[in-house]
C-alpha atoms as a PDB file:
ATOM      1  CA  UNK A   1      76.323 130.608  83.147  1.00  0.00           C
ATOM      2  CA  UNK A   2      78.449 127.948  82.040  1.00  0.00           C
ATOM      3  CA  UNK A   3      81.875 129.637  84.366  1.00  0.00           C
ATOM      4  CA  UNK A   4      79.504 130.212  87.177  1.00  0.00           C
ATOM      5  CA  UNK A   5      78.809 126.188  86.759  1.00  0.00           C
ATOM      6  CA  UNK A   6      82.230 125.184  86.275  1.00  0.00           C
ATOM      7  CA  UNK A   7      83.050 127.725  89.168  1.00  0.00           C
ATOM      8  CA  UNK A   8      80.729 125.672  91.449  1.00  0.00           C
ATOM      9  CA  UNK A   9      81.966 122.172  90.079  1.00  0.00           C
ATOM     10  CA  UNK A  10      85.488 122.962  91.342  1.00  0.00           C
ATOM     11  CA  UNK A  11      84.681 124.598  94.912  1.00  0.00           C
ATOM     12  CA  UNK A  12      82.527 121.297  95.481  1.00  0.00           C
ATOM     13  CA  UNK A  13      85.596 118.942  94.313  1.00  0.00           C
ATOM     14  CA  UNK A  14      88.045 121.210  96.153  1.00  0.00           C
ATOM     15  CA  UNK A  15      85.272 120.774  99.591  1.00  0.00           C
ATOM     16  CA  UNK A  16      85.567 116.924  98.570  1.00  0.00           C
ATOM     17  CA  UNK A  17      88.953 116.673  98.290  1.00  0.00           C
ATOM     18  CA  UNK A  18      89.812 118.396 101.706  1.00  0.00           C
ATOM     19  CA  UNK A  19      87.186 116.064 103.645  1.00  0.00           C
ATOM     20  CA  UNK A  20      88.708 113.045 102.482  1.00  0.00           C
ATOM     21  CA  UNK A  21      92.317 114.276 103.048  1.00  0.00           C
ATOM     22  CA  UNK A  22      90.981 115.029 107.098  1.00  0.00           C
ATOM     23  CA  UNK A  23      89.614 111.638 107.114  1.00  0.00           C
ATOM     24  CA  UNK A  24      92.347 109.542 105.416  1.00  0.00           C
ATOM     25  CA  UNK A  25      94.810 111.687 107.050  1.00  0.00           C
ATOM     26  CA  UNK A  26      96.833 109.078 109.782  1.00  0.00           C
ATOM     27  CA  UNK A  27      95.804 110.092 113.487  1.00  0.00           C
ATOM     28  CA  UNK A  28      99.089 110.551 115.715  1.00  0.00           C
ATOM     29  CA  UNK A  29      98.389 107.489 118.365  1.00  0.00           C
ATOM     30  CA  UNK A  30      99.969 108.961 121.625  1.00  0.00           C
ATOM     31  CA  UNK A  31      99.535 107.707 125.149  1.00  0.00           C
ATOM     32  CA  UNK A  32     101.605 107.460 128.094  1.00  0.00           C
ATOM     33  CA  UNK A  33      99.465 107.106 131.271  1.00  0.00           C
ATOM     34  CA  UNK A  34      98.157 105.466 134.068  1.00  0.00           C
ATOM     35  CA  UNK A  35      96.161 102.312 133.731  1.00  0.00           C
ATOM     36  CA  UNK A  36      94.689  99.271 135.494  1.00  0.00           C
ATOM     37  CA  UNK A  37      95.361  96.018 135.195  1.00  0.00           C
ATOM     38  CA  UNK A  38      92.437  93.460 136.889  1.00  0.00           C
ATOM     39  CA  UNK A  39      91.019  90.341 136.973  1.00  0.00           C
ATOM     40  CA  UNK A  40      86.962  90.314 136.200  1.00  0.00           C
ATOM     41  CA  UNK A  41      84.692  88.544 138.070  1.00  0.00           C
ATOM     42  CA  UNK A  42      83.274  89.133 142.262  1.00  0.00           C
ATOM     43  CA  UNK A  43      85.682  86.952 143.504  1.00  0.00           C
ATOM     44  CA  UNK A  44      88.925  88.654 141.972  1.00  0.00           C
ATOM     45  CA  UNK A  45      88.278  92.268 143.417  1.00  0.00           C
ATOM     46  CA  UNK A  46      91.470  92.669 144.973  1.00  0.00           C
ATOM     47  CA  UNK A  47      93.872  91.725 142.247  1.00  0.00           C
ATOM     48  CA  UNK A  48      94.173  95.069 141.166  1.00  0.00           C
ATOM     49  CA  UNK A  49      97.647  96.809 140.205  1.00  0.00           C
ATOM     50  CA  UNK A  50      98.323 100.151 139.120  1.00  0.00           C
ATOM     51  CA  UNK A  51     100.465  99.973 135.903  1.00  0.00           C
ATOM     52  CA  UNK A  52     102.175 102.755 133.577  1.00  0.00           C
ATOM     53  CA  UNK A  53     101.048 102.290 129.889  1.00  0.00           C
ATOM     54  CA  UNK A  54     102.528 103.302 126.877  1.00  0.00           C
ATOM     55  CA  UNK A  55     101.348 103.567 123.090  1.00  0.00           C
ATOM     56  CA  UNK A  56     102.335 105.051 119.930  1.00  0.00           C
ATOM     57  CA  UNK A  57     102.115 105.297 116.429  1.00  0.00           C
ATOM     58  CA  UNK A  58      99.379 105.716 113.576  1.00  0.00           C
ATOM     59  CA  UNK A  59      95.712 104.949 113.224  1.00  0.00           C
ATOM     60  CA  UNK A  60      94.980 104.532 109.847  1.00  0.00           C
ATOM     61  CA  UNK A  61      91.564 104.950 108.376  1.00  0.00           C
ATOM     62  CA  UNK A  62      90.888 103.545 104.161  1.00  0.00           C
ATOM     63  CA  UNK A  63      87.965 105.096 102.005  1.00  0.00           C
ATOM     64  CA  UNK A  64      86.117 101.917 103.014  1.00  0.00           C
ATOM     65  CA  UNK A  65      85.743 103.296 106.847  1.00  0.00           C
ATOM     66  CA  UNK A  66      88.331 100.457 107.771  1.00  0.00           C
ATOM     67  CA  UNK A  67      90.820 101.276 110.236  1.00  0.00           C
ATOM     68  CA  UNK A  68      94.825  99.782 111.354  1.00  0.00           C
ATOM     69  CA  UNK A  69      96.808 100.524 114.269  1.00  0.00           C
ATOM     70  CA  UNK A  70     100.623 101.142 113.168  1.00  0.00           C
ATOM     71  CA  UNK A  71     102.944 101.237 116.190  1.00  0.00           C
ATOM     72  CA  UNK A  72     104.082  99.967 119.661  1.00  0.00           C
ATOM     73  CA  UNK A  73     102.092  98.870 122.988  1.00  0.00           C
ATOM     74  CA  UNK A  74     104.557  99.364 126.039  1.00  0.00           C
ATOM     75  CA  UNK A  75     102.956  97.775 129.251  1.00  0.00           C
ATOM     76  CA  UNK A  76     105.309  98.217 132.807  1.00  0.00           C
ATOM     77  CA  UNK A  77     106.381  94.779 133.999  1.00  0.00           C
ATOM     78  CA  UNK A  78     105.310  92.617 131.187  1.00  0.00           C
ATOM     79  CA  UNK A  79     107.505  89.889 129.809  1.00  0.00           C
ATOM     80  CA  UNK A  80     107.045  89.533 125.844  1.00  0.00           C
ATOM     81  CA  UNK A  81     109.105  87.205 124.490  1.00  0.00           C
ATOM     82  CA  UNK A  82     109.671  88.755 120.894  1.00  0.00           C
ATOM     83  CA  UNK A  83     112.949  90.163 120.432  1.00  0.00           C
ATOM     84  CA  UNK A  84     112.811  94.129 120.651  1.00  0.00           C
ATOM     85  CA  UNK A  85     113.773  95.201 117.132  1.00  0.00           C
ATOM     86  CA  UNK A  86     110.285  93.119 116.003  1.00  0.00           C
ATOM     87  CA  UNK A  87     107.509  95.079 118.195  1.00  0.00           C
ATOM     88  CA  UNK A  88     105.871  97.165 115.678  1.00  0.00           C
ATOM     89  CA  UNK A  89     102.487  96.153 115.753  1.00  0.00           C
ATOM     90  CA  UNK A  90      99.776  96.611 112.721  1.00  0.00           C
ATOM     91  CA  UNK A  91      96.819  96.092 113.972  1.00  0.00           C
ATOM     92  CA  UNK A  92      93.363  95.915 112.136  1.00  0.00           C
ATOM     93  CA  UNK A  93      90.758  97.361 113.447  1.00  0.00           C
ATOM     94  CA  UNK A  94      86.795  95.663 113.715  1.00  0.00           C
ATOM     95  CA  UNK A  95      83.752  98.458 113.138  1.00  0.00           C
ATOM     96  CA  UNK A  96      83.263  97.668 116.808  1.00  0.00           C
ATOM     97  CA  UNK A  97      86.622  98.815 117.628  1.00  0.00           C
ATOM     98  CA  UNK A  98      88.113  95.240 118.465  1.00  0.00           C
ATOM     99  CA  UNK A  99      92.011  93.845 117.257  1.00  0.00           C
ATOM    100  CA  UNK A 100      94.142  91.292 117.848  1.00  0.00           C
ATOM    101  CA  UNK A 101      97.875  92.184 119.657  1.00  0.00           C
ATOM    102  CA  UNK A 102      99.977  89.347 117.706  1.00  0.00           C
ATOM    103  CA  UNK A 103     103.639  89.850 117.548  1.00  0.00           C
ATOM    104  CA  UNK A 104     105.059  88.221 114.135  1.00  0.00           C
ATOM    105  CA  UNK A 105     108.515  87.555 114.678  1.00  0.00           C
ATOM    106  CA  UNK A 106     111.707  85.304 113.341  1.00  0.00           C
ATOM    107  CA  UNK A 107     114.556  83.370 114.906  1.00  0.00           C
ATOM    108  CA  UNK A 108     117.810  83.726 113.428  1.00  0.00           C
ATOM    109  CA  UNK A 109     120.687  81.619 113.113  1.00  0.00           C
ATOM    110  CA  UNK A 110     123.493  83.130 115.044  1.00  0.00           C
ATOM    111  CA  UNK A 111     126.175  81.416 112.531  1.00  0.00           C
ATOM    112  CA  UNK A 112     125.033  82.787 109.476  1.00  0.00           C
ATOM    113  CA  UNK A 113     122.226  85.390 110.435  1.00  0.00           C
ATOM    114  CA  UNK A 114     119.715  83.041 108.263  1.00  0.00           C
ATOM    115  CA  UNK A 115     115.999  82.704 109.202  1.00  0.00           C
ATOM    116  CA  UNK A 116     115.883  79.801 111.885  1.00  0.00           C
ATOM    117  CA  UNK A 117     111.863  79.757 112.558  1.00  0.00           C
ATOM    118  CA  UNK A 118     109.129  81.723 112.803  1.00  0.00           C
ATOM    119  CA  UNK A 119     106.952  82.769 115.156  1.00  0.00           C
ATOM    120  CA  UNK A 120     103.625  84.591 115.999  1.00  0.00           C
ATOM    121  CA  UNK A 121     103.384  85.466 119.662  1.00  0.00           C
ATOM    122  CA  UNK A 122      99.451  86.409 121.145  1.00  0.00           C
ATOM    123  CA  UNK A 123      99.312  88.876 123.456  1.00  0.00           C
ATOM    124  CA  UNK A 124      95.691  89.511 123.663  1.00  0.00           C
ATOM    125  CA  UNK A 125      93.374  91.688 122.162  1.00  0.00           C
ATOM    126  CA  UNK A 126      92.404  95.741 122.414  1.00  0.00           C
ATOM    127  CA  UNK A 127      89.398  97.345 122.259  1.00  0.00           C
ATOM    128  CA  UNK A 128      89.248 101.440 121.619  1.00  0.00           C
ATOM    129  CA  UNK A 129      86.732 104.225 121.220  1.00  0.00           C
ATOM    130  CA  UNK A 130      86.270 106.463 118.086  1.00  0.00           C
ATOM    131  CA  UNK A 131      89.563 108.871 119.102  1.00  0.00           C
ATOM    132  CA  UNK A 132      91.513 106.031 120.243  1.00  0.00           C
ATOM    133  CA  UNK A 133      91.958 107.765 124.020  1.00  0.00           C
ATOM    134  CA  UNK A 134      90.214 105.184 125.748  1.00  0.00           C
ATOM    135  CA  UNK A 135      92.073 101.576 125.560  1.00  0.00           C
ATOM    136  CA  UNK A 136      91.305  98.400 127.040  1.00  0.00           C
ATOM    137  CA  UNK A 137      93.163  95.375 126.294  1.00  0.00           C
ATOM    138  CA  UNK A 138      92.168  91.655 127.258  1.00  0.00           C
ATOM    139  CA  UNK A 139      95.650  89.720 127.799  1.00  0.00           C
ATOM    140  CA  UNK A 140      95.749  86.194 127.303  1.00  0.00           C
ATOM    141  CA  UNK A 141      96.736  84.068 130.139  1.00  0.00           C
ATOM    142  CA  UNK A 142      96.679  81.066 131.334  1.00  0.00           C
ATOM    143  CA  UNK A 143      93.587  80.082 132.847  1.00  0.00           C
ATOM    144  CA  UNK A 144      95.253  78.838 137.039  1.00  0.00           C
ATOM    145  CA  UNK A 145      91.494  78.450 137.734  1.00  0.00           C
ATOM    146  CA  UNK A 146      90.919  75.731 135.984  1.00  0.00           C
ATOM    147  CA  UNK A 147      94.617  73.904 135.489  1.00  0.00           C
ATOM    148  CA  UNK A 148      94.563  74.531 131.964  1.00  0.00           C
ATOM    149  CA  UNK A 149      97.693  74.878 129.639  1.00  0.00           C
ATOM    150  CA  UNK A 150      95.738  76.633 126.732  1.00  0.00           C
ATOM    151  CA  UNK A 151      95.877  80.747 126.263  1.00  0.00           C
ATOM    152  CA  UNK A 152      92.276  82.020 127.118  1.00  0.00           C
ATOM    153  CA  UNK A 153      90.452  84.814 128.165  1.00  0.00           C
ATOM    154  CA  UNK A 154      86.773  84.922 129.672  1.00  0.00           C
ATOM    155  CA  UNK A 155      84.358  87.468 130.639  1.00  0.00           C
ATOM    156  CA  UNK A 156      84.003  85.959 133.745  1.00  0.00           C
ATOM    157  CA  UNK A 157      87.628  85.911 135.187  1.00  0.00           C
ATOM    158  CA  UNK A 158      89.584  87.367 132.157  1.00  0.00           C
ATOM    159  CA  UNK A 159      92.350  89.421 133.005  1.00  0.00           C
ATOM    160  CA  UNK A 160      92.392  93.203 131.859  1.00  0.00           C
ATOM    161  CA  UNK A 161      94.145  96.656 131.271  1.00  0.00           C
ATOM    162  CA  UNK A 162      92.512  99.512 130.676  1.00  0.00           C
ATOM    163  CA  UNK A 163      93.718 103.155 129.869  1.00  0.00           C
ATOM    164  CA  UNK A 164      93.560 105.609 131.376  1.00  0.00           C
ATOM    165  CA  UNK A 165      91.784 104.698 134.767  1.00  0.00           C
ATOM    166  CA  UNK A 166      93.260 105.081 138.329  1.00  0.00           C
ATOM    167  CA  UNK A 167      90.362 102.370 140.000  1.00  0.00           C
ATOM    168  CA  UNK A 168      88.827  98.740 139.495  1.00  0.00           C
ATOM    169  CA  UNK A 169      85.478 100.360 139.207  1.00  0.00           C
ATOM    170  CA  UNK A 170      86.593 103.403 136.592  1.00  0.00           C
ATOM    171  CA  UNK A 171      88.870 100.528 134.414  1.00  0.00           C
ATOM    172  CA  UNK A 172      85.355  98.478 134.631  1.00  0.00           C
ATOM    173  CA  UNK A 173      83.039 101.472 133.760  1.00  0.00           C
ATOM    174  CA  UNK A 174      85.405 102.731 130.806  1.00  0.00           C
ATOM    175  CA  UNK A 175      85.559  98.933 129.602  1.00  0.00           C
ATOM    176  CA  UNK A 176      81.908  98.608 129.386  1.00  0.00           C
ATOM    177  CA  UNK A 177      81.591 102.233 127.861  1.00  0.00           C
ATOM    178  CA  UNK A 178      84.097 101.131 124.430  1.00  0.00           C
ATOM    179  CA  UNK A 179      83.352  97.372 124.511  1.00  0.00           C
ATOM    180  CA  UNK A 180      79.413  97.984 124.318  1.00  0.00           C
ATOM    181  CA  UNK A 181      79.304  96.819 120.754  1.00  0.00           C
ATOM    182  CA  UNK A 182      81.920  94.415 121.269  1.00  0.00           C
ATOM    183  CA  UNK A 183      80.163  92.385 123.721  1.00  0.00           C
ATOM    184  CA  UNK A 184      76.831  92.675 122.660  1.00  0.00           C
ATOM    185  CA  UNK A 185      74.787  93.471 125.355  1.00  0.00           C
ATOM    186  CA  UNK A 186      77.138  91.607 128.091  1.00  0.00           C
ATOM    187  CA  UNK A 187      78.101  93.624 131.492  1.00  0.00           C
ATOM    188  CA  UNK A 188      81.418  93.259 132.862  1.00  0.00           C
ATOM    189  CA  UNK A 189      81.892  92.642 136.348  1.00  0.00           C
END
């Protein structure tokens, strides 16, 4: 009785042991399609551009349930101002899927290859489903409508990429679908 017990003890620990290695186990991030990038609101229907999209690395997942995004976000024709060797993102990742796309990066002396400054560039924020296969990302930008120098971003006229989608109304569907928690209740337009 007492084998049969310890027997039964080790399958369950072995069981155990191989669910938490699946879960813990880093998820290979890997997209490279076509995505949408859009300005919300009625009034901004026509600024709509295809645009290619680009993102790998590692979604990490802790015992706790919380997850980080390891890697690099690639977007076609966008200007960030961090020098290339210091894109690696980590990202931490909100229960409702939400994080923050800030590029820490330093400045260095070109005399002595010493740390000039620092810096922490915003790009904007993502929000992604369960598998990380849907993406949208809301890009801070300068708000033209109202003349004002400050980084924002609005549900009313933010601006907007989302992944994969080939239409305004798909990008604005999908975004709604993986934001749901995120916006709590709110309907983007």
């Amino acid at each position: 009785m007492k084998k049969l017990t310890f027997i039964s003890i080790i399958i369950i620990l072995i069981a155990l042991a191989i669910v938490i290695v699946i879960n813990l186990y880093p998820k290979e991030v890997k997209i490279n399609a076509q995505g949408i990038i859009y300005r919300l609101g009625t009034e901004h229907l026509e600024s709509v551009k295809l645009v290619n999209v680009n993102i790998e690395g590692k979604l990490y997942k802790s015992i706790s349930g919380e997850r980080r995004f390891k890697g690099t976000i690639d977007i076609e024709d966008e200007e960030i101002p961090v020098p290339l060797d210091q894109r690696k993102l980590e990202i931490p990742i909100t229960s409702d899927g939400w994080g923050a796309i800030s590029y820490p990066y330093f400045v260095y002396r070109s005399s002595d290859g010493g740390t000039e400054s620092t810096g922490i560039y915003q790009y904007g924020s993502l929000v992604i489903n369960n598998d990380f296969s849907k993406v949208t990302i809301l890009v801070s930008d300068r708000n033209q409508l109202n003349d004002n120098e400050s980084e924002v971003w609005s549900a009313e006229n933010g601006q907007m990429i989302t992944v994969p989608a080939t239409s305004r109304s798909e990008a604005i569907s999908i975004s709604n679908e993986i934001m749901e928690l995120f916006l709590k209740g709110l309907k983007l337009k």
